[in-house]
N, C-alpha and C. Protein backbone atom coordinates (compact mmCIF):
# COMPACT_ATOMS: atom_id res chain seq x y z
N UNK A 1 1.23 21.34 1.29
CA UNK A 1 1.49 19.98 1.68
C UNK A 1 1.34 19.05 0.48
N UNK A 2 1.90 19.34 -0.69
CA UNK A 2 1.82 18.78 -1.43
C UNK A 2 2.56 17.35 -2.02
N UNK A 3 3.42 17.28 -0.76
CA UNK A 3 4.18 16.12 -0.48
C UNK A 3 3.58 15.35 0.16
N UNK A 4 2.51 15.47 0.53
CA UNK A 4 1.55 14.75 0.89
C UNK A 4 -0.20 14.46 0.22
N UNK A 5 0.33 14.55 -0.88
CA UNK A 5 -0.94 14.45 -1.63
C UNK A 5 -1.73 15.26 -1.71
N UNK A 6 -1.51 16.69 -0.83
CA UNK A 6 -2.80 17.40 -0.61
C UNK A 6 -2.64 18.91 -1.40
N UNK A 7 -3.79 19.12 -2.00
CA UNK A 7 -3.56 20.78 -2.63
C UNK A 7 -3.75 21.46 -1.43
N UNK A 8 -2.78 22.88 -1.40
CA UNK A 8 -2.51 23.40 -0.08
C UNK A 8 -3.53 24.23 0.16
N UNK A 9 -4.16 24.59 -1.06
CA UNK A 9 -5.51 25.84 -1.12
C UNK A 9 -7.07 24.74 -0.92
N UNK A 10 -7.04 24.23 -1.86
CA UNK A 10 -8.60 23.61 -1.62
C UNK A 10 -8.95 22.61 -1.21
N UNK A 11 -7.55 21.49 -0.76
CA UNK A 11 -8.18 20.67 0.29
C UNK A 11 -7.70 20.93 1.63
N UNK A 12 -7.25 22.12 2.03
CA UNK A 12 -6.60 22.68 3.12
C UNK A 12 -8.27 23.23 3.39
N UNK A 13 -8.91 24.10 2.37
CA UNK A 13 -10.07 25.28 2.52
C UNK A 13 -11.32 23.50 3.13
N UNK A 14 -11.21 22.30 2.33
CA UNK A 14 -12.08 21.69 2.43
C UNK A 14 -12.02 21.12 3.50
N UNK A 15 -10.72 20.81 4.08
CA UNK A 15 -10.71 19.92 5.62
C UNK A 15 -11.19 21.34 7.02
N UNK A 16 -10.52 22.64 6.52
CA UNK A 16 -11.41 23.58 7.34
C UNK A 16 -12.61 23.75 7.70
N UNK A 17 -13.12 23.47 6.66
CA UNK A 17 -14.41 23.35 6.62
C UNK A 17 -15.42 22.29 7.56
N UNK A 18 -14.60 20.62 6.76
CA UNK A 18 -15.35 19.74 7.61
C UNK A 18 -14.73 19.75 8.90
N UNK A 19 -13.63 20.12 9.65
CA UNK A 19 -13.46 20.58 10.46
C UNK A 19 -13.87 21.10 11.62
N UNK A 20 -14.28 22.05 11.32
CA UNK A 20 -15.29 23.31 11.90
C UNK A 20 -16.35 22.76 11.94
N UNK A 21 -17.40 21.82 10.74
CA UNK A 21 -18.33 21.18 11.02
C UNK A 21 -18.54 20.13 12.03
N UNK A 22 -17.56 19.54 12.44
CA UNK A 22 -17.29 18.54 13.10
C UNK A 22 -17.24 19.04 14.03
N UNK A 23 -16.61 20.06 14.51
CA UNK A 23 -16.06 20.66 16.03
C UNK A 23 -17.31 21.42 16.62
N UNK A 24 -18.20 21.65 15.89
CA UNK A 24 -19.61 22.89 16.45
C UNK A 24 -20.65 21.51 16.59
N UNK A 25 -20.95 20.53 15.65
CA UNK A 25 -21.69 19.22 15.96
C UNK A 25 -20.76 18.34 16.21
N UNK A 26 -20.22 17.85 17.40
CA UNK A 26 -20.11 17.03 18.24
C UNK A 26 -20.27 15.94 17.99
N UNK A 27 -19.76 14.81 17.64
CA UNK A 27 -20.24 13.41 17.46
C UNK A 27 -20.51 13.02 15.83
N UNK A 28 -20.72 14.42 15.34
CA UNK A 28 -21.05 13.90 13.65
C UNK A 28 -19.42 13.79 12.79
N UNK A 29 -20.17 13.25 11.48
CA UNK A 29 -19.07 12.75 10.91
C UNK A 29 -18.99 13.01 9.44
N UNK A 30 -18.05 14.07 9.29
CA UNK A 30 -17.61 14.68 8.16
C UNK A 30 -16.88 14.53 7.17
N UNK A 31 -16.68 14.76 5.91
CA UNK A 31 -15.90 14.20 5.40
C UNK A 31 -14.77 15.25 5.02
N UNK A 32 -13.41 14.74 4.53
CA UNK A 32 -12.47 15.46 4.44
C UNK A 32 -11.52 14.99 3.34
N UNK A 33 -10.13 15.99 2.84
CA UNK A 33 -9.66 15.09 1.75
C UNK A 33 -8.72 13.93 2.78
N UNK A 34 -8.25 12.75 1.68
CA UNK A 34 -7.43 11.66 2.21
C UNK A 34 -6.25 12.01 1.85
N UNK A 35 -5.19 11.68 2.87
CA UNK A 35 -5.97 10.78 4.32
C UNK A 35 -5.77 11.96 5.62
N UNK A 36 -7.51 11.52 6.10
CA UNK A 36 -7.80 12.58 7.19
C UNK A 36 -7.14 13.55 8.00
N UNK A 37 -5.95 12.59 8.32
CA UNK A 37 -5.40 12.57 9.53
C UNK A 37 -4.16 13.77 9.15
N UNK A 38 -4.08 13.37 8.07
CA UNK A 38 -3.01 14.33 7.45
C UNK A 38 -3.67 15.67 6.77
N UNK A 39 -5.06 15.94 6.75
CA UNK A 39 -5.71 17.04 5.59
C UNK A 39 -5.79 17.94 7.00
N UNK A 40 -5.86 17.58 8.26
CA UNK A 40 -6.44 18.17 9.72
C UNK A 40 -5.12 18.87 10.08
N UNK A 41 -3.93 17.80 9.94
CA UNK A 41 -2.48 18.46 10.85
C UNK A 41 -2.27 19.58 9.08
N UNK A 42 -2.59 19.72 8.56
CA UNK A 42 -2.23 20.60 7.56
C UNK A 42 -2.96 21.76 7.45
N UNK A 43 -4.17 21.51 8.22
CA UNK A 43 -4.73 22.61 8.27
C UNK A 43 -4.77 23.60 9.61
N UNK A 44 -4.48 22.78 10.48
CA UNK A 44 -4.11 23.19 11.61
C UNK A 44 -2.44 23.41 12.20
N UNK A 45 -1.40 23.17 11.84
CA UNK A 45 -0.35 23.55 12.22
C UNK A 45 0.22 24.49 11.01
N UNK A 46 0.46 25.32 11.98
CA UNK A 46 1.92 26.74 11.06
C UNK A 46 3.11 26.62 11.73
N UNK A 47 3.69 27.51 11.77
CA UNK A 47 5.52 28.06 12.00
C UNK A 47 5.09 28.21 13.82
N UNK A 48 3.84 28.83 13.89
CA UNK A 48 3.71 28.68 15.41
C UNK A 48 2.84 28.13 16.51
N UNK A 49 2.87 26.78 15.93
CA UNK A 49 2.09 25.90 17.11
C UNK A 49 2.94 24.70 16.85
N UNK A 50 2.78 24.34 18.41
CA UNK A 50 3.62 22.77 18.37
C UNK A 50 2.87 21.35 18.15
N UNK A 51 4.27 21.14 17.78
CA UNK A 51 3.52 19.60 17.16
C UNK A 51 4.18 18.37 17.80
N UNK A 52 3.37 17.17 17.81
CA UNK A 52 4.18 15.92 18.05
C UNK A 52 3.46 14.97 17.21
N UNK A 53 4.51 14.49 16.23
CA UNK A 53 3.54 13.13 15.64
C UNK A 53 4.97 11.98 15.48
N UNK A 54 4.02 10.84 15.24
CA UNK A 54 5.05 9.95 14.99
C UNK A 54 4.96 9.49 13.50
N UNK A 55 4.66 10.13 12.53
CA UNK A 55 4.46 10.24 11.33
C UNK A 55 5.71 10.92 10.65
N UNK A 56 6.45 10.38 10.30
CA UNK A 56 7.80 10.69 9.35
C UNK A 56 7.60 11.19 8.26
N UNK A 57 6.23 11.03 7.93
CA UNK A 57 5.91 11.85 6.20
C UNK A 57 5.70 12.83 6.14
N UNK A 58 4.59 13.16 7.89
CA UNK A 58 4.09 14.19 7.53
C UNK A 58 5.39 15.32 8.66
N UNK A 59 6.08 14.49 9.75
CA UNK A 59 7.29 15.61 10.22
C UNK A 59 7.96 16.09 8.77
N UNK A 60 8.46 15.38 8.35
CA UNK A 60 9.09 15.77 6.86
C UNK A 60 8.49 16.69 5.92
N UNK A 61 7.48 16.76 5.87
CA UNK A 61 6.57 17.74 4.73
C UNK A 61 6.43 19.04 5.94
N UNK A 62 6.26 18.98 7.15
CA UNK A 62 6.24 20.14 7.38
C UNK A 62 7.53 20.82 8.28
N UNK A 63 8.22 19.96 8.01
CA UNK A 63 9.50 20.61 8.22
C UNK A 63 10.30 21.33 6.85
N UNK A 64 9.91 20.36 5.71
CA UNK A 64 10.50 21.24 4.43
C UNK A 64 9.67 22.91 3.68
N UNK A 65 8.42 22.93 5.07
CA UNK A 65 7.72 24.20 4.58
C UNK A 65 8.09 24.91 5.74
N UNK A 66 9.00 24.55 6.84
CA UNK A 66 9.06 25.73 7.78
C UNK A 66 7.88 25.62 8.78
N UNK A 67 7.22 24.68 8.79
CA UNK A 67 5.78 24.67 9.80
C UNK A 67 6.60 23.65 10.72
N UNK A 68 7.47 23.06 11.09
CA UNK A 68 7.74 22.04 11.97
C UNK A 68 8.45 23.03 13.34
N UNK A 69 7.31 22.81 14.48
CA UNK A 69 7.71 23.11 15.95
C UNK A 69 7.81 22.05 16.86
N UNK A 70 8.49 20.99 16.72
CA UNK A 70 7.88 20.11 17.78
C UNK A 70 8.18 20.40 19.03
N UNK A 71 7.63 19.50 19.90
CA UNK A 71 7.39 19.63 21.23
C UNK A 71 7.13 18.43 22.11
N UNK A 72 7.18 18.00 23.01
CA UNK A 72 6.52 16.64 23.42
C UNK A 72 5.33 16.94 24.00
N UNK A 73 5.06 15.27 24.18
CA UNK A 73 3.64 15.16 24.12
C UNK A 73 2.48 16.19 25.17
N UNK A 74 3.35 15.99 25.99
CA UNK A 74 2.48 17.08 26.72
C UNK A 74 2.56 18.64 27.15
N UNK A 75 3.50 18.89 26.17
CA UNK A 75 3.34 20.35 25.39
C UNK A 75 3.22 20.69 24.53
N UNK A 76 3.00 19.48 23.52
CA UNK A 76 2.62 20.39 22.86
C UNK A 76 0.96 20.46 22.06
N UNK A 77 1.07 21.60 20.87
CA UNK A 77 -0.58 22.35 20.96
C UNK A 77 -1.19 21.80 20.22
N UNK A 78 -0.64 20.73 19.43
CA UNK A 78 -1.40 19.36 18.47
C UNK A 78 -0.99 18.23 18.66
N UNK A 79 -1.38 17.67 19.03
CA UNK A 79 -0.46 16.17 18.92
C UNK A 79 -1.44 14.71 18.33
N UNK A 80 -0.56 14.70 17.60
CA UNK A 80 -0.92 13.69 16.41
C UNK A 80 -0.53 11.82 17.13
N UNK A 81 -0.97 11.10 16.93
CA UNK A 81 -0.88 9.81 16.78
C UNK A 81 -1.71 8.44 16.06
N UNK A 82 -1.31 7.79 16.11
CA UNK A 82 -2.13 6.37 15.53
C UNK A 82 -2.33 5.59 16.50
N UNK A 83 -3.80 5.60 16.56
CA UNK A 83 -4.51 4.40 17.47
C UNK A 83 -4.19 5.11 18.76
N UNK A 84 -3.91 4.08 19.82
CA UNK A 84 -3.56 4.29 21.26
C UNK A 84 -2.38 4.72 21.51
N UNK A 85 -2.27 6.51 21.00
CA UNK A 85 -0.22 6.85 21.66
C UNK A 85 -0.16 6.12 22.73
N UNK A 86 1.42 6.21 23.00
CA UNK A 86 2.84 5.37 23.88
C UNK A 86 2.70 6.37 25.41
N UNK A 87 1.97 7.37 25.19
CA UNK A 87 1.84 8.41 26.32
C UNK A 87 0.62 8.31 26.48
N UNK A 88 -0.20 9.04 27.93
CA UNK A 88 -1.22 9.42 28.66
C UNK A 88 -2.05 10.46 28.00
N UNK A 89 -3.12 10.26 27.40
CA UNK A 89 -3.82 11.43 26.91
C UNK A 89 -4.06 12.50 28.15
N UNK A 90 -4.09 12.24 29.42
CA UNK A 90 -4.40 12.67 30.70
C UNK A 90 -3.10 13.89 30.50
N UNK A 91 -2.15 13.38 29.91
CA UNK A 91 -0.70 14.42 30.24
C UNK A 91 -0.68 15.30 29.63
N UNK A 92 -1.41 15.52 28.05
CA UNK A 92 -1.59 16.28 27.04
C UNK A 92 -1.81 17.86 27.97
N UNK A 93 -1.60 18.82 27.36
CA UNK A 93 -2.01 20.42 27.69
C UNK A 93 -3.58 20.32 27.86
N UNK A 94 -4.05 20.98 29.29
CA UNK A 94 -5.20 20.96 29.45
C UNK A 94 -6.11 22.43 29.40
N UNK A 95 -4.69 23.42 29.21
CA UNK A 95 -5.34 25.09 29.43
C UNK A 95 -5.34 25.19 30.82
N UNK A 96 -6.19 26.34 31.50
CA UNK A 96 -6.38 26.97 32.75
C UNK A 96 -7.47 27.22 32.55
N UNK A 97 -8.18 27.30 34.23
CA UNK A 97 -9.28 27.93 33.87
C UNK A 97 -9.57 29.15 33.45
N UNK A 98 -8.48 30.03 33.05
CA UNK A 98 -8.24 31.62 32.90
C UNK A 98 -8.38 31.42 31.21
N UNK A 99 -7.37 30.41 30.55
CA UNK A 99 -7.64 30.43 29.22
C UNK A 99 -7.64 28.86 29.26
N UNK A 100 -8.80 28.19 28.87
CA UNK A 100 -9.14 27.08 28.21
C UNK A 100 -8.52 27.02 27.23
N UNK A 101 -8.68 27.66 26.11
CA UNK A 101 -7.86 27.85 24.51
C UNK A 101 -6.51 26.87 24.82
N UNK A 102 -6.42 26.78 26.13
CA UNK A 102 -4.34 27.03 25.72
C UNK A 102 -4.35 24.92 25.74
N UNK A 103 -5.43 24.81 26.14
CA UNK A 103 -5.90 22.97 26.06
C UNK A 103 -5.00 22.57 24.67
N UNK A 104 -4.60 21.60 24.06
CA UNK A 104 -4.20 20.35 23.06
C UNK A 104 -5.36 20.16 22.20
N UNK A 105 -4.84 19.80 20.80
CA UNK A 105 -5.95 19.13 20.26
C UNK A 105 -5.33 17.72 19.88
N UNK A 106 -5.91 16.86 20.64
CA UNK A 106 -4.98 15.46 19.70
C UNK A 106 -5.61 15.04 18.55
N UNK A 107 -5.13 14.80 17.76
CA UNK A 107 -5.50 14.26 16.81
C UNK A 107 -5.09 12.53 16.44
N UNK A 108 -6.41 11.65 16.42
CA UNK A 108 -6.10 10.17 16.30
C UNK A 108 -6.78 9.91 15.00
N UNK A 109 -5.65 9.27 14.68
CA UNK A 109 -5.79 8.42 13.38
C UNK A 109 -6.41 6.95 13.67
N UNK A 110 -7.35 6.81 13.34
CA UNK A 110 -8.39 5.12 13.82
C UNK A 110 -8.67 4.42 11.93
N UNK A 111 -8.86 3.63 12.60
CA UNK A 111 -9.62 2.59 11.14
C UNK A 111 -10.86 3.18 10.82
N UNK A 112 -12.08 3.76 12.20
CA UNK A 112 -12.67 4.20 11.47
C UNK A 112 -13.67 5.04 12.75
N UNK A 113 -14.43 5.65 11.97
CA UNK A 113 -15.14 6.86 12.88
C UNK A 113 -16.71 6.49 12.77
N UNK A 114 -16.70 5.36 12.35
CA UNK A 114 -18.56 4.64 12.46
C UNK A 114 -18.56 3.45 13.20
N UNK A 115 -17.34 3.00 13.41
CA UNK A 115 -17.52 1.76 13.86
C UNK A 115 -16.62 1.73 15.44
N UNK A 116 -16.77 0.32 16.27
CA UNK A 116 -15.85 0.53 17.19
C UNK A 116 -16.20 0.68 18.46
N UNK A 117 -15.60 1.34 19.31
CA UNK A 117 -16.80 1.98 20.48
C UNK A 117 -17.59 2.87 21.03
N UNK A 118 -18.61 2.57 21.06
CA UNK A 118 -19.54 3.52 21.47
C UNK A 118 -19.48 4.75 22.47
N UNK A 119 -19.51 6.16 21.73
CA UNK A 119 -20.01 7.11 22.51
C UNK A 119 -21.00 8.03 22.70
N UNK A 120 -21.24 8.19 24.15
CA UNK A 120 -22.89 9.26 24.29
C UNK A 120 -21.71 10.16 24.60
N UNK A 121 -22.31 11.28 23.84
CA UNK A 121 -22.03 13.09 23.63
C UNK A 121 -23.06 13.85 24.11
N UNK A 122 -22.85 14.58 25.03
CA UNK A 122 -23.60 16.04 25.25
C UNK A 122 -23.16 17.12 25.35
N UNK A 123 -24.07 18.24 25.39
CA UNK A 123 -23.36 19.51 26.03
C UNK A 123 -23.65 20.47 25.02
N UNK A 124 -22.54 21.36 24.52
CA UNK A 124 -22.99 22.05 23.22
C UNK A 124 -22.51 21.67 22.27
N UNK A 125 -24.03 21.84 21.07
CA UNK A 125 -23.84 21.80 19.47
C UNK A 125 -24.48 20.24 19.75
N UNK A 126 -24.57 19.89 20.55
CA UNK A 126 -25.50 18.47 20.57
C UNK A 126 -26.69 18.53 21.11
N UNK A 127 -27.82 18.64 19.93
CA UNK A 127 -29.35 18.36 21.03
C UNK A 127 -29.60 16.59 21.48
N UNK A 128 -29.58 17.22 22.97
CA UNK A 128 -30.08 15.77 24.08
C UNK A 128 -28.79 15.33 23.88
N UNK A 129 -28.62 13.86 23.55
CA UNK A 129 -27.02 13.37 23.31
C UNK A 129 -27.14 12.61 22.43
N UNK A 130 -26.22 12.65 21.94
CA UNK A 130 -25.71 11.94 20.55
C UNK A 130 -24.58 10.45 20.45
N UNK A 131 -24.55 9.71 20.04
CA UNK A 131 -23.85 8.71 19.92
C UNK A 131 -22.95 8.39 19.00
N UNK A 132 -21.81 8.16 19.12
CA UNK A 132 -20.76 8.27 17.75
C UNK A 132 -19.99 6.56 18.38
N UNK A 133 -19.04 6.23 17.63
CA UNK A 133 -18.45 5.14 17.44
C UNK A 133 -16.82 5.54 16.59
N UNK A 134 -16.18 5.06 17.54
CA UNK A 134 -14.49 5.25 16.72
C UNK A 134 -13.63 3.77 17.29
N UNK A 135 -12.83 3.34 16.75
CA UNK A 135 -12.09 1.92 16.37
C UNK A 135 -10.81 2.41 17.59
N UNK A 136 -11.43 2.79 18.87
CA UNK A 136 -10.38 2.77 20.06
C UNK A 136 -10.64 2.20 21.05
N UNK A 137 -10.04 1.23 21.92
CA UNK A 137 -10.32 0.68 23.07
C UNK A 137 -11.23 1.33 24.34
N UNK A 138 -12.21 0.81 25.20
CA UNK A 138 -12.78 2.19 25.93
C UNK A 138 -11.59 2.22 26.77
N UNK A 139 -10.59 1.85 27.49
CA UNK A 139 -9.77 2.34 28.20
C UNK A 139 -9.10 3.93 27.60
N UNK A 140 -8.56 3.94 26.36
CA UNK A 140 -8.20 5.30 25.97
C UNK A 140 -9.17 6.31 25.69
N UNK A 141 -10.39 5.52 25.75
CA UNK A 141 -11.53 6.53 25.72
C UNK A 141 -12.06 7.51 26.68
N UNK A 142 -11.54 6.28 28.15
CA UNK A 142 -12.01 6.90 29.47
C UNK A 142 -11.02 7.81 29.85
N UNK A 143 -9.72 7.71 29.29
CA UNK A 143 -8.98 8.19 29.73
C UNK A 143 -9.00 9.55 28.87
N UNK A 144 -9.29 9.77 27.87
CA UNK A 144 -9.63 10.72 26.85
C UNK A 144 -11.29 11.77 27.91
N UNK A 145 -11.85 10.73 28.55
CA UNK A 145 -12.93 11.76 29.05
C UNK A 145 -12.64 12.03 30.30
N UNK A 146 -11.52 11.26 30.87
CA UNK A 146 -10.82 12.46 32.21
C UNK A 146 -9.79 13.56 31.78
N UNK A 147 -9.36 13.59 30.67
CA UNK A 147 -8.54 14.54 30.19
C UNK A 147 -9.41 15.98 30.01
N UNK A 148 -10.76 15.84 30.01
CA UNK A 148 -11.54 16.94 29.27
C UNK A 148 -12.33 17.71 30.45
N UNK A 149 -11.86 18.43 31.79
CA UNK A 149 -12.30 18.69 33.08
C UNK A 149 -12.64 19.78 32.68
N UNK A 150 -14.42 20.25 32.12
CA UNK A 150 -14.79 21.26 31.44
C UNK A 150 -14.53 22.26 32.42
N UNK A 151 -13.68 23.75 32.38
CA UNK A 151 -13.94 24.33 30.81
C UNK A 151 -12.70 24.15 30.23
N UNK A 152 -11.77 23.22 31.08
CA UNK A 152 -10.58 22.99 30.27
C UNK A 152 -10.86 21.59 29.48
N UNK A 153 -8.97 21.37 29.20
CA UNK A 153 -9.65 19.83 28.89
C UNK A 153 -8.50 19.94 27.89
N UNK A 154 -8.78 18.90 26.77
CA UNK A 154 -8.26 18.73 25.46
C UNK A 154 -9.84 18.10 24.30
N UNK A 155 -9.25 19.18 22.48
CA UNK A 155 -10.17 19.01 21.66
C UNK A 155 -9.76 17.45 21.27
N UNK A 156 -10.48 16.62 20.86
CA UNK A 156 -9.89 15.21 20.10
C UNK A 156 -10.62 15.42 18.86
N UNK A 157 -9.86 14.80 18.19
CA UNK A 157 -10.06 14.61 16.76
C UNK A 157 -9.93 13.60 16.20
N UNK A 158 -10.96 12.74 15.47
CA UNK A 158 -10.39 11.41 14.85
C UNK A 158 -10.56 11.39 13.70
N UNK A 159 -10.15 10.63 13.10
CA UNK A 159 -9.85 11.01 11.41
C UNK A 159 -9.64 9.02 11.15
N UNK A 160 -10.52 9.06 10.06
CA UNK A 160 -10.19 7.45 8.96
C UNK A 160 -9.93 8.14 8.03
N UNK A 161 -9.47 7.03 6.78
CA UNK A 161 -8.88 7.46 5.73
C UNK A 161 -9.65 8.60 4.87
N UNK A 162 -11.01 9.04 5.14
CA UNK A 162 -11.27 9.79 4.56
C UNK A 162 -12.83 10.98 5.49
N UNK A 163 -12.80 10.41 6.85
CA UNK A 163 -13.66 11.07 7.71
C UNK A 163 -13.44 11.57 8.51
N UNK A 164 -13.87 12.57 9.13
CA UNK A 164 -13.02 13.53 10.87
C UNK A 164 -14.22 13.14 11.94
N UNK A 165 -14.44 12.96 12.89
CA UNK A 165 -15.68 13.17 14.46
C UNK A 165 -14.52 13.96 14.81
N UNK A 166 -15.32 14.91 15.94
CA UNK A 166 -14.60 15.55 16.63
C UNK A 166 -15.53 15.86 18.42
N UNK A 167 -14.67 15.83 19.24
CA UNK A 167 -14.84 15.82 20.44
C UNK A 167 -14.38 17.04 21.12
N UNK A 168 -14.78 18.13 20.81
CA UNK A 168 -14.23 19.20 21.65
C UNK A 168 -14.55 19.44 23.27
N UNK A 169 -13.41 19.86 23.79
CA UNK A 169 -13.32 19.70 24.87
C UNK A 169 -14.81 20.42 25.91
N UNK A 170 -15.70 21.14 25.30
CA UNK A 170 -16.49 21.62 25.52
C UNK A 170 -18.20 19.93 26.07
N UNK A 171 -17.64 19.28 24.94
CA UNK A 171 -18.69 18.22 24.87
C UNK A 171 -18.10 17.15 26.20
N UNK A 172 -19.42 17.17 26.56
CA UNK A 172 -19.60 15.98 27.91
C UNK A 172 -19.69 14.30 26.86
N UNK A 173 -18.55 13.18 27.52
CA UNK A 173 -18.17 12.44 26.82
C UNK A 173 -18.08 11.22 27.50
N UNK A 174 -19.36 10.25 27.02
CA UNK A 174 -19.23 8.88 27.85
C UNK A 174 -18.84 8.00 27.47
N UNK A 175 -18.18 6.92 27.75
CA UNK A 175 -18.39 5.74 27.16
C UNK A 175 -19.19 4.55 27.49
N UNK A 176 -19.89 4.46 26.41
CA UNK A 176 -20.72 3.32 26.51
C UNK A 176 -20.34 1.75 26.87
């Protein structure tokens, strides 16, 4: 993805990383290369998972590597947006209870992942509950924590220009 600023080996290996850190602790906040939002869909989409973004830079960069599957929003297995998508996070892929896995990860691009509105996190990878803050209205928030009907649900992901939180669908998710 180097049409996007990013080395494909070590800030691909580094957003995996904070990634994964983010997704096992719940609510914390990692850092990643810039910009976030783009180091996450690069590390997470190939030739076979679907995508939806409304990002023209980054459809373009991964359509000129052969990674572009799209899909709409509520099929498909990443879906990318800025701020509050034009669609229902509720509609996104939720899995079965047979395979959870088969859930969405959206990924939101915010101003920022410290600030904004308040959330209490529990469940696993969080001792007691934890509180995080991201630059989204609580309406898409609430609607983000009826999307997540454990053990299905959808993973969220938020990303500022240079940080990831992550909300896996596993974590119990309030808004404050």
């Amino acid at each position: 993805m180097r049409t996007l600023g990013l080395d494909p080996v070590h800030d691909v290996r580094s957003a995996f990383r904070g990634l994964c850190a983010a997704m096992s602790r719940p609510g914390t906040v990692e850092g990643v290369p810039a910009p976030a939002d783009h180091a996450v869909l690069a590390t997470l989409v190939d030739h076979e998972v679907t995508v939806v973004t409304p990002d023209e830079e980054v459809r373009g960069a991964l359509d000129r590597e052969g990674r572009l599957n799209e899909a709409a929003p509520d099929t498909a297995d990443i879906v990318h947006t800025r701020g509050v998508p034009a669609w229902d996070v509720r509609d996104a892929k939720q899995g079965s209870l047979t395979e959870p896995s088969n859930g969405a990860t959206v990924v939101y691009r915010v101003d920022s992942v410290r600030e904004g509105t308040t959330l209490r996190l529990h469940g696993p990878g969080v001792p007691g509950t934890r509180t995080a803050a991201v630059t989204l209205p609580p309406p898409e928030l609430q609607a983000l924590a009826a999307a997540q009907p454990y053990p299905r649900g959808v993973d969220a992901v938020f990303a500022d220009q240079e940080r990831v939180l992550a909300v896996p669908r596993s974590a119990g998710l309030e808004v404050a």
